[in-house]
Structure formats: structure tokens, C-alpha cells
C-alpha atoms as a PDB file:
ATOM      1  CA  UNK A   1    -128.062 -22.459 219.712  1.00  0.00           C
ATOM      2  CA  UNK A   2    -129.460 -23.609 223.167  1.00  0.00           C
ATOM      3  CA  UNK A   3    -131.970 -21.642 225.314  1.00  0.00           C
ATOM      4  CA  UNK A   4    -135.488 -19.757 225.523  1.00  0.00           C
ATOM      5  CA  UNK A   5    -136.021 -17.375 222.434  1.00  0.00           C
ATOM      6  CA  UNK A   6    -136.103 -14.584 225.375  1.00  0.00           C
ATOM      7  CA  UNK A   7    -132.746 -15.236 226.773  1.00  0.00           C
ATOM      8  CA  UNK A   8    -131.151 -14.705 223.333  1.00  0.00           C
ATOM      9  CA  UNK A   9    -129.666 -11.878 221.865  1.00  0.00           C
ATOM     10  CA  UNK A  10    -129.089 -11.176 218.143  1.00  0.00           C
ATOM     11  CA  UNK A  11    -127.488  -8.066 217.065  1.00  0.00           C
ATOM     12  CA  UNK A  12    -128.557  -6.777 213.553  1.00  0.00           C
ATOM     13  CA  UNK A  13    -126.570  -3.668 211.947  1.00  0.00           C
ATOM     14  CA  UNK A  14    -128.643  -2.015 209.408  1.00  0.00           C
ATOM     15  CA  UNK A  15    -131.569  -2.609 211.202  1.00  0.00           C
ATOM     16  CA  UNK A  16    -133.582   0.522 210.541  1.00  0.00           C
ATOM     17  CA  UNK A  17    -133.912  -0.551 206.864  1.00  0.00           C
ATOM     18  CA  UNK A  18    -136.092  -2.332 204.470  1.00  0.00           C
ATOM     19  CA  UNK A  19    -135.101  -5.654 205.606  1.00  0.00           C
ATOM     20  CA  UNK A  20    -133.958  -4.872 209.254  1.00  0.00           C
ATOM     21  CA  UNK A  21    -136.743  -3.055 210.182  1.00  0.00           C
ATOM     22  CA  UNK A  22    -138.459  -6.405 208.965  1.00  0.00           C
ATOM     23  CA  UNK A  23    -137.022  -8.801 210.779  1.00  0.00           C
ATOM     24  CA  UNK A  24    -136.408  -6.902 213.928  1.00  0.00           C
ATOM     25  CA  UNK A  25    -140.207  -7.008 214.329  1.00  0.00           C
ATOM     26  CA  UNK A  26    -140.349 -10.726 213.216  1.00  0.00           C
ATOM     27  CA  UNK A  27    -137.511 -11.527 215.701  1.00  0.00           C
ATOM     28  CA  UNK A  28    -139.222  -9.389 218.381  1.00  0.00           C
ATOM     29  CA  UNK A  29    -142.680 -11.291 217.654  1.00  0.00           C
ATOM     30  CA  UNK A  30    -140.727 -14.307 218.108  1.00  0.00           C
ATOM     31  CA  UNK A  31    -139.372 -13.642 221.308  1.00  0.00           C
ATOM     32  CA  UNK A  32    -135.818 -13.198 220.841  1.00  0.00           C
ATOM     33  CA  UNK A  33    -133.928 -10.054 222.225  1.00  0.00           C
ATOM     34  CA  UNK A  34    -132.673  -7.638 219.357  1.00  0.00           C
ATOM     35  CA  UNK A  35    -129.720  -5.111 219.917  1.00  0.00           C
ATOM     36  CA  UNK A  36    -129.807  -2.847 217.177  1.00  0.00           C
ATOM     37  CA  UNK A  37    -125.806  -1.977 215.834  1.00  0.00           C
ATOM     38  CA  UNK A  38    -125.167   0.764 213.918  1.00  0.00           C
ATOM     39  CA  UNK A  39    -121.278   1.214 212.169  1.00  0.00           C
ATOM     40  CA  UNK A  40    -121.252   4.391 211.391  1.00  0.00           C
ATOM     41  CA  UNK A  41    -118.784   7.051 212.805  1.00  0.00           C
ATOM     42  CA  UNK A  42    -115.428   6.467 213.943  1.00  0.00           C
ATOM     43  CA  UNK A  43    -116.468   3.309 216.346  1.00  0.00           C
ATOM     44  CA  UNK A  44    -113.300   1.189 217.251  1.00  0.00           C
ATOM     45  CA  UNK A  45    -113.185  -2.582 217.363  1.00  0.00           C
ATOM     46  CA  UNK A  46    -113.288  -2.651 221.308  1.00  0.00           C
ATOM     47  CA  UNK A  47    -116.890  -0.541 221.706  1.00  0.00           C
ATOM     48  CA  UNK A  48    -118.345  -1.974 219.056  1.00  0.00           C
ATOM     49  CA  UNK A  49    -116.916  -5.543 220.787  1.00  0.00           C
ATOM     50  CA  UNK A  50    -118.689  -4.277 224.036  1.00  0.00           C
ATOM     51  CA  UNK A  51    -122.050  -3.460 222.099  1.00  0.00           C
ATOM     52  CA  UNK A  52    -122.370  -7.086 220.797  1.00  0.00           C
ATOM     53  CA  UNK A  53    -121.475  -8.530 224.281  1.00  0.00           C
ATOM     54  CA  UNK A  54    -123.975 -11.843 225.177  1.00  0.00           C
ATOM     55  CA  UNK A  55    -125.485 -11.979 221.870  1.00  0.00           C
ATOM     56  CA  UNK A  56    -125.490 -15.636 220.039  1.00  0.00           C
ATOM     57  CA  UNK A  57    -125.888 -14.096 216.426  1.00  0.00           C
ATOM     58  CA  UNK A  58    -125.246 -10.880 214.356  1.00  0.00           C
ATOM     59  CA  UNK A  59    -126.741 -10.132 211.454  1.00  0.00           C
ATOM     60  CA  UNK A  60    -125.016  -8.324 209.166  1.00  0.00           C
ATOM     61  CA  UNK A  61    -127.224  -6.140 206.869  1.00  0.00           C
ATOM     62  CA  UNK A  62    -125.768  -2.469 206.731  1.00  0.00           C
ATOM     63  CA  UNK A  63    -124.079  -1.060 203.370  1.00  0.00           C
ATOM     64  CA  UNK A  64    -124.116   1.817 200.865  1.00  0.00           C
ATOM     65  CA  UNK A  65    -127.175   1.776 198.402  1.00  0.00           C
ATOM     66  CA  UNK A  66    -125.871   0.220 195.189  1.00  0.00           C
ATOM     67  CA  UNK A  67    -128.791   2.048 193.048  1.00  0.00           C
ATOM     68  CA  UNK A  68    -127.156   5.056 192.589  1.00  0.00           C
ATOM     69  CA  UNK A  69    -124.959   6.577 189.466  1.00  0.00           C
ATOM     70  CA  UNK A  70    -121.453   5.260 190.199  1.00  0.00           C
ATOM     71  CA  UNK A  71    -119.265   8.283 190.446  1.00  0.00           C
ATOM     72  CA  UNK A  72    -115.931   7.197 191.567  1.00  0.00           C
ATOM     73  CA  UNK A  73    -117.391   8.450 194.831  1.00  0.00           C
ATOM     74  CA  UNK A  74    -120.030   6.727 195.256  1.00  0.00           C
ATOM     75  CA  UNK A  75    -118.100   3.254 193.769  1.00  0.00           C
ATOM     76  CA  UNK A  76    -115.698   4.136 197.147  1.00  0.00           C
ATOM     77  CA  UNK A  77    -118.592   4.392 199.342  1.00  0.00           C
ATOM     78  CA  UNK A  78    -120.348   1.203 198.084  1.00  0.00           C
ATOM     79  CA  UNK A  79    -116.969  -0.765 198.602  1.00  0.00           C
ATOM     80  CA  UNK A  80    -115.221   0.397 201.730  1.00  0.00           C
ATOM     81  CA  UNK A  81    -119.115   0.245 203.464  1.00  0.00           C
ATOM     82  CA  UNK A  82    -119.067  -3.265 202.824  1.00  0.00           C
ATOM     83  CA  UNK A  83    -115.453  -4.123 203.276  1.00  0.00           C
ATOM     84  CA  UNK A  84    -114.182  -2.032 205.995  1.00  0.00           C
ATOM     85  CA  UNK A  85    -117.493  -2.106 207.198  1.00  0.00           C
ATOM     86  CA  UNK A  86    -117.604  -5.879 207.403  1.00  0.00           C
ATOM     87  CA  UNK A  87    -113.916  -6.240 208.827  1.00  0.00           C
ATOM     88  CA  UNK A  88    -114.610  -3.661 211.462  1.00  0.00           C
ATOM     89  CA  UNK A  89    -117.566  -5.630 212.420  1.00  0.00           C
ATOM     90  CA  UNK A  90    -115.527  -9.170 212.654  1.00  0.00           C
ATOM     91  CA  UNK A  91    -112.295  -7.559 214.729  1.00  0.00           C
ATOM     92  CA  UNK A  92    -115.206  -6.658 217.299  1.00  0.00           C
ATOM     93  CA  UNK A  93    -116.738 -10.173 217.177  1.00  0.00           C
ATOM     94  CA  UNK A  94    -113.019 -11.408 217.438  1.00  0.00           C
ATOM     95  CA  UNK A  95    -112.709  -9.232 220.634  1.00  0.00           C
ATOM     96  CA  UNK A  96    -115.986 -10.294 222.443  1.00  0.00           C
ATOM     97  CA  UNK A  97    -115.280 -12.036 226.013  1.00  0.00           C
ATOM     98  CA  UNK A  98    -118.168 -14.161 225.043  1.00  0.00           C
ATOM     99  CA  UNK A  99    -118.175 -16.681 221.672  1.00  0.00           C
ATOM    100  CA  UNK A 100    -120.585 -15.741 219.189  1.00  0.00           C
ATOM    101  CA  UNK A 101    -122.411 -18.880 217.608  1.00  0.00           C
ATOM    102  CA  UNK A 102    -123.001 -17.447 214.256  1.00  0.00           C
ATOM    103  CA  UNK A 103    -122.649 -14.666 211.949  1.00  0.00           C
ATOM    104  CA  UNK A 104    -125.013 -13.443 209.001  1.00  0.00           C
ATOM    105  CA  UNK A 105    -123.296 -11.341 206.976  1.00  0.00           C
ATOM    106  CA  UNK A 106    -125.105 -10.470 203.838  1.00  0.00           C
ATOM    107  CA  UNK A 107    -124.021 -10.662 200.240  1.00  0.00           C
ATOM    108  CA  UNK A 108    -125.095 -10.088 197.190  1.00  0.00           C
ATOM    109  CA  UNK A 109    -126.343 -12.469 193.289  1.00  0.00           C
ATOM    110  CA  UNK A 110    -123.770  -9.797 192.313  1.00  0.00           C
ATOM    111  CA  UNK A 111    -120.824 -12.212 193.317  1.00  0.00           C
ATOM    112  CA  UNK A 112    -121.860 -13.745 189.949  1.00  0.00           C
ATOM    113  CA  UNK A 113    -121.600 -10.953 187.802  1.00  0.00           C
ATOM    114  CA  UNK A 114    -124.176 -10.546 184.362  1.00  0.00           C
ATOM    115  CA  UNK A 115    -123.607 -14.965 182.926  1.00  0.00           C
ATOM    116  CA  UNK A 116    -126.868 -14.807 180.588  1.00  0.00           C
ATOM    117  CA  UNK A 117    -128.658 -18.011 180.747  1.00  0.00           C
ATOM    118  CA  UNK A 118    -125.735 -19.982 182.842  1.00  0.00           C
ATOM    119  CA  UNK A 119    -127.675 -21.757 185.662  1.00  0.00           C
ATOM    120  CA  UNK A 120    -125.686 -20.399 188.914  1.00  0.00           C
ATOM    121  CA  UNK A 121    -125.355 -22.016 192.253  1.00  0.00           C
ATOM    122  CA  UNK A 122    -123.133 -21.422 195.193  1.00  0.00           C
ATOM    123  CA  UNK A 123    -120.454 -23.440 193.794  1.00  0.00           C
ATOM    124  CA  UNK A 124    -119.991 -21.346 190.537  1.00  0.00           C
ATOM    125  CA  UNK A 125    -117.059 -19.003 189.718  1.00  0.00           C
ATOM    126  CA  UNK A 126    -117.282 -15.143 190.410  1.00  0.00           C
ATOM    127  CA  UNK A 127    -118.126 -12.556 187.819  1.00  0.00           C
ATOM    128  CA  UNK A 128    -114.990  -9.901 187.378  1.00  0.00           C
ATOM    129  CA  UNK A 129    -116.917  -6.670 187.456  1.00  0.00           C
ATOM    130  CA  UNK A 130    -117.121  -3.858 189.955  1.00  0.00           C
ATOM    131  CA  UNK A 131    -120.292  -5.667 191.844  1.00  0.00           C
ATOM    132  CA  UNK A 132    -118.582  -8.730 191.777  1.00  0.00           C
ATOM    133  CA  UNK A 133    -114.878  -8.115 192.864  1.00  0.00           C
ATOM    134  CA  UNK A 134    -116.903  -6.000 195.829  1.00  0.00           C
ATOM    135  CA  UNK A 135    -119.122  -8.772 196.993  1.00  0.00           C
ATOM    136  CA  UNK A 136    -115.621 -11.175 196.680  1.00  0.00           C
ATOM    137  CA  UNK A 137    -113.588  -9.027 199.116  1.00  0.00           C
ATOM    138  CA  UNK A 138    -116.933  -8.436 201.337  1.00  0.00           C
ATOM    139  CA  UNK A 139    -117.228 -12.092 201.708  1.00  0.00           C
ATOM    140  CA  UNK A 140    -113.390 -12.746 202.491  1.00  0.00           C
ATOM    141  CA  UNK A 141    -113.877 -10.491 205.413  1.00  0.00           C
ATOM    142  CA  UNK A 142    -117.042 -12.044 206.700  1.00  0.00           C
ATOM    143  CA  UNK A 143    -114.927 -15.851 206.407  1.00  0.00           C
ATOM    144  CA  UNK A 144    -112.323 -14.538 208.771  1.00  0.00           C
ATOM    145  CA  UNK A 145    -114.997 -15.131 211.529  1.00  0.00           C
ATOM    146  CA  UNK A 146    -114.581 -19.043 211.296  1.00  0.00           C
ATOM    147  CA  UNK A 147    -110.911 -18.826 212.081  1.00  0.00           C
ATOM    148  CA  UNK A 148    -112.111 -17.919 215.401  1.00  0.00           C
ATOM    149  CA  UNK A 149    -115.105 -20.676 215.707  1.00  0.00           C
ATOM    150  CA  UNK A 150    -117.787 -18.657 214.549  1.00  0.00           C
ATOM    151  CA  UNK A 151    -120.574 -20.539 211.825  1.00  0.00           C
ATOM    152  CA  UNK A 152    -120.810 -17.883 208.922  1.00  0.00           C
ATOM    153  CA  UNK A 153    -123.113 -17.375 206.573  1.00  0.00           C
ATOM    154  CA  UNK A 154    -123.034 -15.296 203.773  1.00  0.00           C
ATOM    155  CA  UNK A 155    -126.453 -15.140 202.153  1.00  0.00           C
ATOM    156  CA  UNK A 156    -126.356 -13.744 198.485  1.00  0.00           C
ATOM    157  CA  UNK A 157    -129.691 -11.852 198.440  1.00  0.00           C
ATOM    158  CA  UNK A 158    -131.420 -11.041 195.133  1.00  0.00           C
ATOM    159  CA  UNK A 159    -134.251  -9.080 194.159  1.00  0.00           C
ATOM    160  CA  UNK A 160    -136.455  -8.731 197.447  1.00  0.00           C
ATOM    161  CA  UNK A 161    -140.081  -8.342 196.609  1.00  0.00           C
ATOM    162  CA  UNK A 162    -141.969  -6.406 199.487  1.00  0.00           C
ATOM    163  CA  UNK A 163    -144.066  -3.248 199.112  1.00  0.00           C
ATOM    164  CA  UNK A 164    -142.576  -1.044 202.097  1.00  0.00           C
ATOM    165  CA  UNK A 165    -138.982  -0.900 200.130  1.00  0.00           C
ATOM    166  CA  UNK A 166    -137.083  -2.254 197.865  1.00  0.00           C
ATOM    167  CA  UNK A 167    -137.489  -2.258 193.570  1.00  0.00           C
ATOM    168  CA  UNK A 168    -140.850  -3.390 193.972  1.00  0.00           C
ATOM    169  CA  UNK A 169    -141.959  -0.349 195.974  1.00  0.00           C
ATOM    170  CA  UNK A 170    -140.192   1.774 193.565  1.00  0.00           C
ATOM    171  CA  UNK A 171    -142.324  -0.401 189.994  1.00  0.00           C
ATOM    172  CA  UNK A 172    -145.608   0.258 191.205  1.00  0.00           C
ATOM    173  CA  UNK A 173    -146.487   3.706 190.658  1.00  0.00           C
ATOM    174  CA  UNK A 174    -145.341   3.661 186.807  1.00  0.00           C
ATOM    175  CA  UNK A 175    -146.541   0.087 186.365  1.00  0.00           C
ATOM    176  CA  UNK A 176    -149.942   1.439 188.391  1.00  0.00           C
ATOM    177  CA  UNK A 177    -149.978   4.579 185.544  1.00  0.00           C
ATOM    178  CA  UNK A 178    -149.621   1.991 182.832  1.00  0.00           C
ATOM    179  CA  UNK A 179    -146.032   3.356 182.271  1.00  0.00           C
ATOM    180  CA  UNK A 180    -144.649   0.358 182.955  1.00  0.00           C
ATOM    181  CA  UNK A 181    -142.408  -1.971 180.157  1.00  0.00           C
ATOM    182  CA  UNK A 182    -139.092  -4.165 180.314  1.00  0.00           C
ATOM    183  CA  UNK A 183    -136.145  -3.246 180.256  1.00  0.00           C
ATOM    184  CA  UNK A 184    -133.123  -2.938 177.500  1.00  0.00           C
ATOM    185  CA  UNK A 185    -133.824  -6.373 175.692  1.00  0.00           C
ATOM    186  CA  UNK A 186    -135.987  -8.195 178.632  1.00  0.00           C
ATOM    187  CA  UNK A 187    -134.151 -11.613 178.353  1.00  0.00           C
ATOM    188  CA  UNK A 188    -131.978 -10.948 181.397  1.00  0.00           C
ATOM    189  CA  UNK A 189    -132.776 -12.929 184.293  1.00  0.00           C
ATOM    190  CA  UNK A 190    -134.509 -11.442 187.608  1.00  0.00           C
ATOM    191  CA  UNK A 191    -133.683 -13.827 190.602  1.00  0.00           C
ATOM    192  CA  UNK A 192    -136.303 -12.841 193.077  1.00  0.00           C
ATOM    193  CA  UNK A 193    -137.556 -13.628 196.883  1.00  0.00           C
ATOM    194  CA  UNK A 194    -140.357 -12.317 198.733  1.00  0.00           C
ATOM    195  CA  UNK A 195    -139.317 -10.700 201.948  1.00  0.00           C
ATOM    196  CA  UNK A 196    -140.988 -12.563 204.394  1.00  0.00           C
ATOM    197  CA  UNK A 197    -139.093 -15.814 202.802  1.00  0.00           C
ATOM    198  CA  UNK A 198    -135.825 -13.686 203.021  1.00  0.00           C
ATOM    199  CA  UNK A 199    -136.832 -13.445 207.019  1.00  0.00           C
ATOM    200  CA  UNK A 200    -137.558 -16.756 207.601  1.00  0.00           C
ATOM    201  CA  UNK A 201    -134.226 -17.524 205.698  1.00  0.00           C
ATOM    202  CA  UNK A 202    -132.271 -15.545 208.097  1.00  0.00           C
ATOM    203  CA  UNK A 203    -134.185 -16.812 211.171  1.00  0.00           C
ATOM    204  CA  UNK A 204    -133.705 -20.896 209.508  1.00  0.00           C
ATOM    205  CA  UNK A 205    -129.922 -19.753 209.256  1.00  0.00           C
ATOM    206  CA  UNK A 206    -129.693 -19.214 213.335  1.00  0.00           C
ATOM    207  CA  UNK A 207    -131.195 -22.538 214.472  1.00  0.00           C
ATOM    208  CA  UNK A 208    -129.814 -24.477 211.575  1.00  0.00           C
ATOM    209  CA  UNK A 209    -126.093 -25.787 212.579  1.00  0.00           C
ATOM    210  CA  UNK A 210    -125.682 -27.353 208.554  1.00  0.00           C
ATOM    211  CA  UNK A 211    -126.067 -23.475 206.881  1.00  0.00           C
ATOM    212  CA  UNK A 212    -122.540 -22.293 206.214  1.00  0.00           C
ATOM    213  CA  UNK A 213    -120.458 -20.254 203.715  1.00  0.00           C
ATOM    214  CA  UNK A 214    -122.571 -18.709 200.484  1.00  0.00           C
ATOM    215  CA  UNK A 215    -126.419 -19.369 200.161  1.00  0.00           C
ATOM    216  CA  UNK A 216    -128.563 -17.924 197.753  1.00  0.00           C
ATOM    217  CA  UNK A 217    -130.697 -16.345 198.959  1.00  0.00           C
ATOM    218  CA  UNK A 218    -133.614 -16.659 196.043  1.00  0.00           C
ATOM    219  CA  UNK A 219    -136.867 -18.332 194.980  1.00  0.00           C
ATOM    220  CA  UNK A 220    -136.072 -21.780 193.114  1.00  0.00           C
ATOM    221  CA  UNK A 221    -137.841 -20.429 189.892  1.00  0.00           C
ATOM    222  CA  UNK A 222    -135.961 -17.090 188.419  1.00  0.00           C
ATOM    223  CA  UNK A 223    -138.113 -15.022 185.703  1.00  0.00           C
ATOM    224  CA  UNK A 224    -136.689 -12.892 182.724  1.00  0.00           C
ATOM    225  CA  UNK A 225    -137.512  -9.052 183.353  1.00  0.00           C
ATOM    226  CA  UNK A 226    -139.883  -9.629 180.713  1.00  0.00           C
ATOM    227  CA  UNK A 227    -141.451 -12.212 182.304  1.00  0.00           C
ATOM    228  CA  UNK A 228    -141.457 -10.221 185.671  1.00  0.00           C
ATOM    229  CA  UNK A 229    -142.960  -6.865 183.870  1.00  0.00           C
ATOM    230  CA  UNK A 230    -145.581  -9.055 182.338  1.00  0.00           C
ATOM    231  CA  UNK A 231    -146.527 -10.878 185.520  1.00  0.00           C
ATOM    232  CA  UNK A 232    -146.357  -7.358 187.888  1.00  0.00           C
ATOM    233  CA  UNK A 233    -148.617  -5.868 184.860  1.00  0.00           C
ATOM    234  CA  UNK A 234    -151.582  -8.938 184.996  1.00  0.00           C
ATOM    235  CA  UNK A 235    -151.009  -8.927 189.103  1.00  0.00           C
ATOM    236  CA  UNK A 236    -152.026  -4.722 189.246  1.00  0.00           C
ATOM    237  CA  UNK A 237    -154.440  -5.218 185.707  1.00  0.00           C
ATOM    238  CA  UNK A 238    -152.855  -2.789 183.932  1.00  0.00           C
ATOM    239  CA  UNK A 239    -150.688  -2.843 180.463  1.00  0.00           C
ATOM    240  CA  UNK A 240    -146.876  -2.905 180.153  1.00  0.00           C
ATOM    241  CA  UNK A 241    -146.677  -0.660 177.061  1.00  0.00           C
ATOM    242  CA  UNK A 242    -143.137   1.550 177.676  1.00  0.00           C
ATOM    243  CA  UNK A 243    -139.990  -0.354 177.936  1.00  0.00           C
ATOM    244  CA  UNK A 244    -136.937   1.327 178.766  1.00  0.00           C
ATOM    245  CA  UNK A 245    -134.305   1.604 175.991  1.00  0.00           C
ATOM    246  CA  UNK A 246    -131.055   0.620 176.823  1.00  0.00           C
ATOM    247  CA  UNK A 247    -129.341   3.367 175.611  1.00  0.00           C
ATOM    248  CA  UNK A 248    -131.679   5.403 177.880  1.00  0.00           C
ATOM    249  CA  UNK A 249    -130.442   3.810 181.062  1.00  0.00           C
ATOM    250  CA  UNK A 250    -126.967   4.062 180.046  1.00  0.00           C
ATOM    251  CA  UNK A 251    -127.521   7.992 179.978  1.00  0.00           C
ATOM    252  CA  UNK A 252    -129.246   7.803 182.922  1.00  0.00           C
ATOM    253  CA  UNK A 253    -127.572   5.539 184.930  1.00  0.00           C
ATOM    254  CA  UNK A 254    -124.147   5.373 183.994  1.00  0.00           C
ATOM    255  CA  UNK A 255    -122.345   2.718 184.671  1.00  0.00           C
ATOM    256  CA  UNK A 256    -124.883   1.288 187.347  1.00  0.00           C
ATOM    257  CA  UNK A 257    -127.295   0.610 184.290  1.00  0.00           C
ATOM    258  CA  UNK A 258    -124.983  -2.628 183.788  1.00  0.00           C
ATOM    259  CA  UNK A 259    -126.202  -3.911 186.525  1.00  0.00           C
ATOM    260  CA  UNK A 260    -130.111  -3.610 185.697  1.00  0.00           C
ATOM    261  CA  UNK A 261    -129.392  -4.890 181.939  1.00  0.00           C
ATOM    262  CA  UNK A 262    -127.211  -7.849 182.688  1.00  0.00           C
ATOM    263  CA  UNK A 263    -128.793 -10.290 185.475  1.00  0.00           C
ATOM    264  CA  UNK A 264    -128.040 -13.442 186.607  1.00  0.00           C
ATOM    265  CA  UNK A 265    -130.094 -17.035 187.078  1.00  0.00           C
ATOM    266  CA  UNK A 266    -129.735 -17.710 189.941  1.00  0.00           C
ATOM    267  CA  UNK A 267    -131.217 -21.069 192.329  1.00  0.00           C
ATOM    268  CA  UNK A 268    -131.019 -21.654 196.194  1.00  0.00           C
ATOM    269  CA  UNK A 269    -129.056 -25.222 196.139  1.00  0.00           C
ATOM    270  CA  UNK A 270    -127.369 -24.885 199.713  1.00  0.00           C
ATOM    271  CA  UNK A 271    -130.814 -23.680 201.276  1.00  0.00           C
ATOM    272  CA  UNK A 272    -133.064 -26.529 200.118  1.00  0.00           C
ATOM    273  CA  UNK A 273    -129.937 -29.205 200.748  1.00  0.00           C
ATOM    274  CA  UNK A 274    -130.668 -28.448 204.588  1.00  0.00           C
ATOM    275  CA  UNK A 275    -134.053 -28.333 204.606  1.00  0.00           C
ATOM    276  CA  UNK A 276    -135.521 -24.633 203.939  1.00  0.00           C
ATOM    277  CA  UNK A 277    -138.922 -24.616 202.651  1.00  0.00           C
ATOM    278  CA  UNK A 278    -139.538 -21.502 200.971  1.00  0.00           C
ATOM    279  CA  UNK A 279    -143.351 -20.439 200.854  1.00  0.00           C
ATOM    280  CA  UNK A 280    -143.356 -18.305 197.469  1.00  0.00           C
ATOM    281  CA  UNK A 281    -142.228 -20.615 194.275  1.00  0.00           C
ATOM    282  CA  UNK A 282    -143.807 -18.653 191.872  1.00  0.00           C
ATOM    283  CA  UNK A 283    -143.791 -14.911 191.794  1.00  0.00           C
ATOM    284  CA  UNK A 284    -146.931 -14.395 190.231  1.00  0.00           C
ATOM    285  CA  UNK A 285    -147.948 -15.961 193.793  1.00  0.00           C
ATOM    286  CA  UNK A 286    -145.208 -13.612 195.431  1.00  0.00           C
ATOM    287  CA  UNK A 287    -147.108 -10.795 194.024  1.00  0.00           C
ATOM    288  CA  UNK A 288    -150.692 -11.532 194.555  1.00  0.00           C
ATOM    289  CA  UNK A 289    -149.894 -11.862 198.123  1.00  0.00           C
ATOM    290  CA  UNK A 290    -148.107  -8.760 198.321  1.00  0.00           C
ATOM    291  CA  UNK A 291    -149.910  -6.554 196.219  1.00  0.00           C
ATOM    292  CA  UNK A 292    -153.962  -8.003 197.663  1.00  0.00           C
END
């Protein structure tokens, strides 16, 4: 991408959430224009073609919570927000008078489904439950992009650490109570990123012409949740006494609870091939900085 910062345009739907509202102001600091998109409503291809109009990227953030009890409602929701949602968003790129250089459209670890200690990059096989067979059709429509000459890249986000959203914001009152614990067994993995790497991912992922296709988007050093409750106990000095049952979270939860018990080990092979430098390797440095 060619040009001052202040002459380019990036388009970001979902951008009045956790991570949009994030890197709209980093993007704004930086000097680049931002358009914020929103899909919601019955918007056709053709306006929402005309709202993109001279931008150089789109980011690709917007989607139904996933933490939430999975009715057969919500299940709908979650998928056709990211599908439909997603196509909708490439026939409108398809239909812009002006080529967009690249598209960010965000996925999820969840491609990988719950693979216990297996060691998962970007080139292993996707999981076959409901998370999985979601994130596998979401991507599909994000590819169709390239068919028209636009760079895509699908970052698979994991657990992003910040303290304005996100699980983390959700952990520290209980852990701050000293009602915090692990949860079901502990031994499932926790592939984790502090947000301001996540940013600086998606910002690398614009100037860099090598990032295509699937990238994890995670810290190269994945904890178990017991390591993760014991670290986010030490980091706010309190104890770690009450784990969650798994049986609990199963009545609780429902079917999402699968998702929080199974996890996924997950490292960032495509970003560090092409030269992304992430600043937090360690979370217990991930969390001092966020929680000081």
C-alpha cells in the first residue's frame, strides 16, 4: 500500500467494540483515515459497495457474541452473522469502482476445534464441531475476495487479554474477591494475546504484502487454564481457591461450556515467518502490564 497514512482509508465493521474501538483510536493516532461500517439492517451489496468507496483495507471484525447459551437461536445468529455477514461484506468489495488492496476478515482458534495437547498451526486440519464448521464456512466467504485480486487475511484470534473487554475484564472481579479457580480439569490449553499485540497485528497485516490466508493470531507461548488462573491469581495477589466443576458449566452453559472446557494450543507460525515481532511472550508479562 503506497501513500501518506492521511490519504488512506480503512474501513473497520464492528468498530464500536472491544477490539474496534481499539484500533480505531490506534489507526486514528497513526494517521490513517477510518470509516466506520456497520452490517446491520437490510443493507444491499451496492450501498454498502458505495460506503467502502476509496478505502485500501477493510477490516472485518463484526459478529454475534459466541459467549452465550447456544439455543438453536442463538447457534443461527452466531453463524449467519459471520457467514452472511461476511459474504454480504465481499459482494460489496466485489462491486467497488475502486480495487481494494486487502481485506482483514477475522476468524477464530475455533477453526481447530478442542485437539488436547496437539501443537496447532495454520496448516493443521479443522475441528468438526459447531465453532469449527462456523469459522470453516466464515473463512470460505472471506477467500472469495482473492478471486477478484484482493490480499486476504483471515486472522484466527484467541483469547484477547485487555481490561476494557473481553474474558479478562469479565476474571477480575471474582479472581479480585478471591473467588477465582480453574476450570473443569485445568489441563486445557488457553492460547492468549494481549490486545495491543492483536492491534499491531492487524496494522503489520496492511503494510505487509507476504501476510495471506489464516494467521494465528496468538502469543508464541500458550498456558493451560490452570496455568493462566495461577498466573492472573500471583499478578492481582490474591488466592485461586474455587474452581468451577465441569458439570457446573454444563448446567450453566449448555452446550457453549464445550467450548471453555476443551481448548486448543495454539502458535503464530505464519506471523513470525514474515517478520511480526510480538511484544508480550509471556503472559505473566501480558498481565503485569495490563493489570499495573
Amino acid at each position: 500500500m503506497t501513500g501518506p497514512k492521511d490519504e488512506m482509508k480503512i474501513a473497520i465493521t464492528g468498530a464500536s467494540g472491544f477490539i474496534g474501538t481499539k484500533l480505531t483510536l490506534r489507526f486514528r493516532a497513526e494517521g490513517y483515515g477510518v470509516v466506520p461500517v456497520s452490517l446491520r439492517g437490510a443493507m444491499d451489496a451496492q450501498a454498502l459497495a458505495a460506503k467502502l468507496e476509496g478505502c485500501g483495507a477493510v477490516i472485518h471484525l463484526a459478529g454475534e457474541p459466541v459467549a452465550q447459551r447456544w439455543s438453536d437461536a442463538a447457534k443461527q445468529r452466531i453463524r449467519d452473522s459471520r457467514v452472511l455477514g461476511t459474504r454480504l461484506l465481499v459482494d460489496a468489495i466485489a462491486q467497488m469502482d475502486t480495487k481494494l488492496q486487502v481485506l482483514i476478515s477475522t476468524s477464530a482458534i475455533g477453526y481447530y476445534g478442542s485437539r488436547g495437547d496437539e501443537v496447532l498451526t495454520e496448516e493443521s486440519s479443522p475441528g468438526s464441531d459447531f465453532l469449527a464448521q462456523v469459522v470453516r464456512d466464515w473463512e470460505a466467504e472471506a477467500r472469495r475476495a482473492e478471486s477478484f485480486g484482493v490480499r486476504v487475511v483471515m486472522p484466527r484470534v484467541g483469547l484477547v487479554l485487555g481490561t476494557e473487554g473481553g474474558v479478562l475484564q469479565k476474571l477480575l472481579l471474582p479472581f479480585r474477591l478471591g473467588l477465582g479457580g480453574r476450570i473443569g480439569s485445568g489441563k486445557q490449553w488457553s492460547s492468549w494475546i494481549h490486545i495491543d499485540d492483536l492491534i499491531l497485528l492487524f496494522e503489520y497485516a496492511i503494510a505487509e504484502p507476504r501476510m495471506h490466508g489464516p494467521v494465528n493470531a496468538v502469543a508464541p507461548n500458550p498456558v493451560t487454564n490452570a496455568e493462566f488462573t495461577e498466573i492472573l491469581a500471583k499478578a492481582l495477589h490474591r488466592p485461586a481457591l474455587f474452581p468451577v466443576p465441569a458439570f457446573a458449566l454444563k448446567l450453566g452453559a449448555g452446550e457453549m461450556a464445550e467450548m471453555l472446557l476443551g481448548g486448543q494450543k495454539v502458535l503464530p507460525q505464519a506471523a513470525e515467518a514474515v517478520g511480526f515481532r510480538f511484544r508480550y511472550l509471556r503472559l505473566a508479562d501480558a498481565l503485569a502490564q495490563l493489570l499495573e
